[in-house]
C-alpha atoms as a PDB file:
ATOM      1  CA  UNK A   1      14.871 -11.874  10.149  1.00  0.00           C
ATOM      2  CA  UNK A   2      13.961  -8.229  10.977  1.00  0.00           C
ATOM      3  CA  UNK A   3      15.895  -8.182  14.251  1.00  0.00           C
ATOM      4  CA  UNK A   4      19.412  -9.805  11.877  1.00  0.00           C
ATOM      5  CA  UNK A   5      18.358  -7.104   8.906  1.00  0.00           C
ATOM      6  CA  UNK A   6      18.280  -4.114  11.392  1.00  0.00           C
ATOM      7  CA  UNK A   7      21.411  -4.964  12.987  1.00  0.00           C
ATOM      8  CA  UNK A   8      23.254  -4.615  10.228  1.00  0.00           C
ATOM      9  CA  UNK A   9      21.908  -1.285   9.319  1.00  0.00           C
ATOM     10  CA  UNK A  10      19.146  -2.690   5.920  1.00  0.00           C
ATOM     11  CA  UNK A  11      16.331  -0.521   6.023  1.00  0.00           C
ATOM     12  CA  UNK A  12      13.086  -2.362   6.304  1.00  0.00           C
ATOM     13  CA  UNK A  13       9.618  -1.557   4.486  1.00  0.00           C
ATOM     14  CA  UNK A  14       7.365  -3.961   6.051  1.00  0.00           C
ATOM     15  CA  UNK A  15       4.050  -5.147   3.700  1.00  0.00           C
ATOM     16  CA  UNK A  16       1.087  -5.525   5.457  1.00  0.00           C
ATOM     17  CA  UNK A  17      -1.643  -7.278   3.397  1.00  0.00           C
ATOM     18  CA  UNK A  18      -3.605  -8.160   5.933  1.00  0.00           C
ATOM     19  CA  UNK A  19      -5.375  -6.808   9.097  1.00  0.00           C
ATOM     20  CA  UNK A  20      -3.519  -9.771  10.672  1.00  0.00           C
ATOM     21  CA  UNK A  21      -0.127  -8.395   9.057  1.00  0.00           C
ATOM     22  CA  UNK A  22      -0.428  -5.171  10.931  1.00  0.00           C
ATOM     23  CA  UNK A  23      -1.535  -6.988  14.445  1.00  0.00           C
ATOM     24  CA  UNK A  24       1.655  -9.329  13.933  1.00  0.00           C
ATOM     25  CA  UNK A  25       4.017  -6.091  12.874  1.00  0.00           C
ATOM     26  CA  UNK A  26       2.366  -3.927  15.781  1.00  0.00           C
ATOM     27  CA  UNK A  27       2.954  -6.841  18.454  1.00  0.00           C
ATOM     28  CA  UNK A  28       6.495  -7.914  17.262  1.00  0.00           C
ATOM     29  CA  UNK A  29       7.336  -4.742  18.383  1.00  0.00           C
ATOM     30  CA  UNK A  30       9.717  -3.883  15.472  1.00  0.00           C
ATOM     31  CA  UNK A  31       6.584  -1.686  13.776  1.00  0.00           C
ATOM     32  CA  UNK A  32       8.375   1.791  14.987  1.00  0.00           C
ATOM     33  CA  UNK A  33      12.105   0.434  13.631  1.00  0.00           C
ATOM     34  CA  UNK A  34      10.904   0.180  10.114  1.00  0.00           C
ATOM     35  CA  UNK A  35      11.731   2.460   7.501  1.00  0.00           C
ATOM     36  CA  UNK A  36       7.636   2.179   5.888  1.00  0.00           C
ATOM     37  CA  UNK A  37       4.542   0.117   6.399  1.00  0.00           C
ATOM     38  CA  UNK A  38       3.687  -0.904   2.770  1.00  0.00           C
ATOM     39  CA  UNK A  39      -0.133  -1.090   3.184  1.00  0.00           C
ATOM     40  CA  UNK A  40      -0.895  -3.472   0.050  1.00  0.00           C
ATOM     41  CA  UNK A  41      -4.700  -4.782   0.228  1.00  0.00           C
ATOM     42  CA  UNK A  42      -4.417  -6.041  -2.964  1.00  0.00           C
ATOM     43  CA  UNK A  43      -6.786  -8.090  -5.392  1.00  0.00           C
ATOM     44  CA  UNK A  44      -5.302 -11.397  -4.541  1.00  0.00           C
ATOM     45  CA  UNK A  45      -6.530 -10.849  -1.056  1.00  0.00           C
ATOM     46  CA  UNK A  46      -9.950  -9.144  -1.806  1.00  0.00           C
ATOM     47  CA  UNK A  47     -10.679 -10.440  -5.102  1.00  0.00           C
ATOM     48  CA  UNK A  48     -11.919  -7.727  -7.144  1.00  0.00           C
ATOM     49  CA  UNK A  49     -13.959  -5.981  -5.321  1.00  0.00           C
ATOM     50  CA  UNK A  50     -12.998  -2.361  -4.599  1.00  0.00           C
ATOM     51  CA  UNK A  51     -14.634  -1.656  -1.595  1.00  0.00           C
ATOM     52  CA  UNK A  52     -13.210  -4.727  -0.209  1.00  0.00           C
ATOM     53  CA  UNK A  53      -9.986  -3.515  -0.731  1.00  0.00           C
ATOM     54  CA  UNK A  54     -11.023  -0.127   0.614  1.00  0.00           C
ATOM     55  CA  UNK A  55     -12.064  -1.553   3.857  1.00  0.00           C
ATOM     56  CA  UNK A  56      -9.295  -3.556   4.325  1.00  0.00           C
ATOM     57  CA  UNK A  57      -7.316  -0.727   3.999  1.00  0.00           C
ATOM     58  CA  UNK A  58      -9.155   1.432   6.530  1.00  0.00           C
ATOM     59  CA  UNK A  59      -8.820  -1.991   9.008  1.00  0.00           C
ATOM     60  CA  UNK A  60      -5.035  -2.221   8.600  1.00  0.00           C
ATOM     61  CA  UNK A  61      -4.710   1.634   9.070  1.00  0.00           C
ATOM     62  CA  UNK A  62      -6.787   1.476  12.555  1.00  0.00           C
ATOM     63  CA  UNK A  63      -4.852  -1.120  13.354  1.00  0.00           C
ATOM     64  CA  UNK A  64      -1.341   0.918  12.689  1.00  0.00           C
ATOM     65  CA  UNK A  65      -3.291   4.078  14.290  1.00  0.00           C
ATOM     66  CA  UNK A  66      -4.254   2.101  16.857  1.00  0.00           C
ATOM     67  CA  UNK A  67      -0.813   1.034  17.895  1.00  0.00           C
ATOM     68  CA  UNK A  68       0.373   4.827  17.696  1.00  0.00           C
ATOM     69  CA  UNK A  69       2.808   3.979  14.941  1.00  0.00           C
ATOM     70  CA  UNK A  70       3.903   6.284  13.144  1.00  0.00           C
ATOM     71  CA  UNK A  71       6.528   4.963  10.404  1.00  0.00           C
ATOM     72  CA  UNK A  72       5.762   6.406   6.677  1.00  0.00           C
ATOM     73  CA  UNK A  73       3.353   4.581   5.070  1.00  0.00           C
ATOM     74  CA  UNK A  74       2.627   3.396   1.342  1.00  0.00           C
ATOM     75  CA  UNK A  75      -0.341   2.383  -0.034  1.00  0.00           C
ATOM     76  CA  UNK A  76      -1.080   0.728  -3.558  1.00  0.00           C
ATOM     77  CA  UNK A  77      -2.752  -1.944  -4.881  1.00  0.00           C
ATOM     78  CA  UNK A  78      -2.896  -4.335  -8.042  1.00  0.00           C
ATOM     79  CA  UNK A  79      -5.089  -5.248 -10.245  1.00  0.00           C
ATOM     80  CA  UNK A  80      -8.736  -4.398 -10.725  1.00  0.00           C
ATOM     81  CA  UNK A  81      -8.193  -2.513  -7.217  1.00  0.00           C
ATOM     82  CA  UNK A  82      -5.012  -0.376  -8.005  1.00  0.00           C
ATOM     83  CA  UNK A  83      -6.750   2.662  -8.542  1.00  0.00           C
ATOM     84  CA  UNK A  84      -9.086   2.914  -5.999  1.00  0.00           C
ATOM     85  CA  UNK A  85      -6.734   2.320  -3.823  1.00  0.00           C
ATOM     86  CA  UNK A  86      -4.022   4.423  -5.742  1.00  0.00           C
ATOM     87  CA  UNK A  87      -6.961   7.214  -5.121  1.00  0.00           C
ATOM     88  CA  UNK A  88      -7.769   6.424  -1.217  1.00  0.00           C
ATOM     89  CA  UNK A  89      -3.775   6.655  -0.982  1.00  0.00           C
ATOM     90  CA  UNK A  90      -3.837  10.413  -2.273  1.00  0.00           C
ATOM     91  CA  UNK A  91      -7.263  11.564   0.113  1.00  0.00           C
ATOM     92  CA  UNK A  92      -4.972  10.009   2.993  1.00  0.00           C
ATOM     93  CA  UNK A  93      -2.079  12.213   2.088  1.00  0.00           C
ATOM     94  CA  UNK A  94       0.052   8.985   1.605  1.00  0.00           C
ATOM     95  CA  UNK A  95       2.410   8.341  -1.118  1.00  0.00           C
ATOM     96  CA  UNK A  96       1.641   5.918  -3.540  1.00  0.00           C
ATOM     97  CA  UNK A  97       2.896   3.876  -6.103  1.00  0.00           C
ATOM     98  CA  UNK A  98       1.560   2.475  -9.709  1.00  0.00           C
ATOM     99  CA  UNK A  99       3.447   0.432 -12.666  1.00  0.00           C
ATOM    100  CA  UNK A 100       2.439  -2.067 -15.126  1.00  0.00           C
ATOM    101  CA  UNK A 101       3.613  -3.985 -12.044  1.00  0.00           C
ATOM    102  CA  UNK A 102       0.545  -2.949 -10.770  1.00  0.00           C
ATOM    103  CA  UNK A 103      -1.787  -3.223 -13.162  1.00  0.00           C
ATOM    104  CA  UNK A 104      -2.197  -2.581 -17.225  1.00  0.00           C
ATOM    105  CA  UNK A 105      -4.880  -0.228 -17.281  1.00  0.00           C
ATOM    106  CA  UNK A 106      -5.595   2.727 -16.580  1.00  0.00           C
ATOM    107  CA  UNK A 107      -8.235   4.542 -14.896  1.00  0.00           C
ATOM    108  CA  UNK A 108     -10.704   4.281 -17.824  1.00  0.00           C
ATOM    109  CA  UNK A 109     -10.147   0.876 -18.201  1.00  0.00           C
ATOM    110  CA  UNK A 110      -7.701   1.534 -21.316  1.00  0.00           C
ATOM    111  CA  UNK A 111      -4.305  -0.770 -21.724  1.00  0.00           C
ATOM    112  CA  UNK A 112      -1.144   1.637 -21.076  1.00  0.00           C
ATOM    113  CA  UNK A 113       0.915   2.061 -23.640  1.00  0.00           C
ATOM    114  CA  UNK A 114       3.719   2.033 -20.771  1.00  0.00           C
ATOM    115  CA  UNK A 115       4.623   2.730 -17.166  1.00  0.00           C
ATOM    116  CA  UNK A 116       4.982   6.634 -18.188  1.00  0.00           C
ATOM    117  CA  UNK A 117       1.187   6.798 -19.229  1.00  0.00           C
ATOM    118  CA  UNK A 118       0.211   5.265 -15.299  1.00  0.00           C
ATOM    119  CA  UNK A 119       2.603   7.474 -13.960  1.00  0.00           C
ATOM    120  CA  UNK A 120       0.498  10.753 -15.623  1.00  0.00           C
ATOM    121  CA  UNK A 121      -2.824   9.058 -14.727  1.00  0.00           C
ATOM    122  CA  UNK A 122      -1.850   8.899 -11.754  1.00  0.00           C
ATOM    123  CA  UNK A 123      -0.863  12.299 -11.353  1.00  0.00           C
ATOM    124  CA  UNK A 124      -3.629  13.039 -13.012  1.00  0.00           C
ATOM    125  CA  UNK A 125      -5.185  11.861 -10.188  1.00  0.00           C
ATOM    126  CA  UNK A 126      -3.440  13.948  -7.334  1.00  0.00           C
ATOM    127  CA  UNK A 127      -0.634  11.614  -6.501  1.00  0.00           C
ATOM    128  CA  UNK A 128       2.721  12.732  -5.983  1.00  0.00           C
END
């Protein structure tokens, strides 16, 4: 699918949920044609603990580091781990992303009235 995408000039952004994601995009060898690594530990694969979702981050990122790839990444995550990882994201100097998509609350633990109101939290919180 990658290899039939690229040839016809689509941009890829590959997701990599899992430390076995990144292995699998490092050794197809296709990691340095992508456009962006989407690194997306999310809840569904950590449950809800944050530090779980931390360290999986830091695993997939030696992983890419590792390999000596160098694509843009993105980090985010949903649920109960969206903002610690929306917060990990901006120490890293990555971009980020955050939407009711995302998640419904915000850093308090507060329901958003709308995407705008994650948007300021989150620059609020350094990203950008």
């Amino acid at each position: 699918m990658i290899a039939a995408l690229l040839a016809r000039g689509i941009g890829i952004e590959a997701g990599v949920w899992t430390v076995a994601d990144a292995e699998f995009l490092v050794a197809s060898g296709y990691g340095p044609q992508v456009r962006r690594v989407l690194v997306e530990p999310g809840e569904m694969q950590v449950g809800a603990a944050a530090a779980d979702a931390l360290a999986l981050a830091e695993a997939i990122h030696q992983v890419l580091d590792r390999a000596g790839l160098t694509v843009e990444r993105l980090q985010h995550g949903d649920g109960r781990v969206a903002w610690p990882l929306l917060t990990d994201a901006v120490q890293r100097g990555l971009p980020t992303r955050i939407g009711m998509e995302d998640t419904f609350q915000l850093p308090n633990g507060a329901i958003a009235d709308d995407n705008g109101a994650l948007v300021a939290a989150a620059v609020q919180l350094g990203a950008g």
